[in-house]
Protein backbone atom coordinates (compact mmCIF):
# COMPACT_ATOMS: atom_id res chain seq x y z
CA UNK A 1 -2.71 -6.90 -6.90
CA UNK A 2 -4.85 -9.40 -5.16
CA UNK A 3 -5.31 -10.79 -1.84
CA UNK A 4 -5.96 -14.40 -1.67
CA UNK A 5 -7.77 -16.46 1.30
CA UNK A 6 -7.68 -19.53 1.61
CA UNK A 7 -9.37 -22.29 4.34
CA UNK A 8 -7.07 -24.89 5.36
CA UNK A 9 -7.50 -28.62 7.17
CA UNK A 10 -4.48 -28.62 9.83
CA UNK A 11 -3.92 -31.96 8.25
CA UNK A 12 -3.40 -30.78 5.27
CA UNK A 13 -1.46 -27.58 5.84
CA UNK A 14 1.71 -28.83 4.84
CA UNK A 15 0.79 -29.55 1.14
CA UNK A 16 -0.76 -25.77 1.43
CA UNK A 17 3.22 -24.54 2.49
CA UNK A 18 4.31 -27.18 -0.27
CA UNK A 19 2.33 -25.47 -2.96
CA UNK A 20 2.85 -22.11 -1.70
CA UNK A 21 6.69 -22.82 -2.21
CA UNK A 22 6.60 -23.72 -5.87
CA UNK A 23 4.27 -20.74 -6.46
CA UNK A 24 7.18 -18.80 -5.04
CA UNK A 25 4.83 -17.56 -2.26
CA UNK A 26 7.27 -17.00 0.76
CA UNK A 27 5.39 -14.75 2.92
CA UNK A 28 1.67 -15.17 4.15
CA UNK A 29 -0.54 -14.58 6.91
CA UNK A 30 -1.71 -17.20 9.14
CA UNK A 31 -4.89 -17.47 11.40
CA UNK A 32 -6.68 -19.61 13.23
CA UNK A 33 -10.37 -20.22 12.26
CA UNK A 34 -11.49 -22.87 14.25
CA UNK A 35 -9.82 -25.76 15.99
CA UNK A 36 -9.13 -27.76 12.44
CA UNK A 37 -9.34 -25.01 9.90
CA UNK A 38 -6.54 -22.33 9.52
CA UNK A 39 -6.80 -19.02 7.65
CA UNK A 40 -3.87 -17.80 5.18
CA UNK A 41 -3.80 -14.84 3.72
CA UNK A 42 -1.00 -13.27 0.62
CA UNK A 43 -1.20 -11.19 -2.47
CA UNK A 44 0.27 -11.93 -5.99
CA UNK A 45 -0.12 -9.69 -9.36
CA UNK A 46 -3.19 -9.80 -10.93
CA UNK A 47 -1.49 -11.86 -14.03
CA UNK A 48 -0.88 -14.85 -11.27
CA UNK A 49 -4.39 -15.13 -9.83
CA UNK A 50 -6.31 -17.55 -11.97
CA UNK A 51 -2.67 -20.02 -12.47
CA UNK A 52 -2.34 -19.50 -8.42
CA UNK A 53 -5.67 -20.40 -7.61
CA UNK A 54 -6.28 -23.36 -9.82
CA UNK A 55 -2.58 -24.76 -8.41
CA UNK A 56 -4.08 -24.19 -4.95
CA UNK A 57 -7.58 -26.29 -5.45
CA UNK A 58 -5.73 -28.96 -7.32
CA UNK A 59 -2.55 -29.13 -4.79
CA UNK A 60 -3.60 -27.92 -0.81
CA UNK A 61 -7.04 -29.10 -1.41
CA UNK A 62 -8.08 -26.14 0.50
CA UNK A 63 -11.68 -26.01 2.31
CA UNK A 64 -12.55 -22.70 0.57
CA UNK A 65 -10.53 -19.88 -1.38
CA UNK A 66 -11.28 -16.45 -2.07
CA UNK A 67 -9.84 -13.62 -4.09
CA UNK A 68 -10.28 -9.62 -3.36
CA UNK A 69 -9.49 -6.72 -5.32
CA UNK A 70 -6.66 -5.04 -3.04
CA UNK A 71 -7.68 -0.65 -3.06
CA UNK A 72 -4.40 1.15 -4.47
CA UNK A 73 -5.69 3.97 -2.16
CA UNK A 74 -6.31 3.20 0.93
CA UNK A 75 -7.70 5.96 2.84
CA UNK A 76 -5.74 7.65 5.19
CA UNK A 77 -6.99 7.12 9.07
CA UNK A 78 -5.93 10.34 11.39
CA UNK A 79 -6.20 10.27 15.20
């Protein structure tokens, strides 16, 4: 699995949900940046990252986009 970021223009965050909907991406995390970019955050399988993030550049025009490796172990925090 991999997490994907991606840097959105507010003006153009509604091609981002657009694209995100025919990529059958339903769930993601949003942030603020700054006052014109937004942050989103999801995961796909490793088999969708390169078709995801080409649809992504070529579709939500996005300001940048970034892929990490997600750990299959996180380690365990204890109070």
């Amino acid at each position: 699995m991999k997490r994907i970021e991606t840097l959105i223009r507010r003006t153009n965050f509604a091609k981002f949900c657009h694209c995100a909907e025919k990529l059958g991406i339903f769930g993601f995390a949003l942030a603020e940046n700054t006052k014109t970019i937004l942050k989103a955050d999801f995961v796909v399988g490793d088999q969708e990252v390169k078709d995801t993030v080409h649809a992504m550049l070529e579709e939500a025009s996005p300001e940048g986009i970034a892929v990490f490796k997600l750990d299959p172990h996180p380690p365990i925090v204890r109070p």
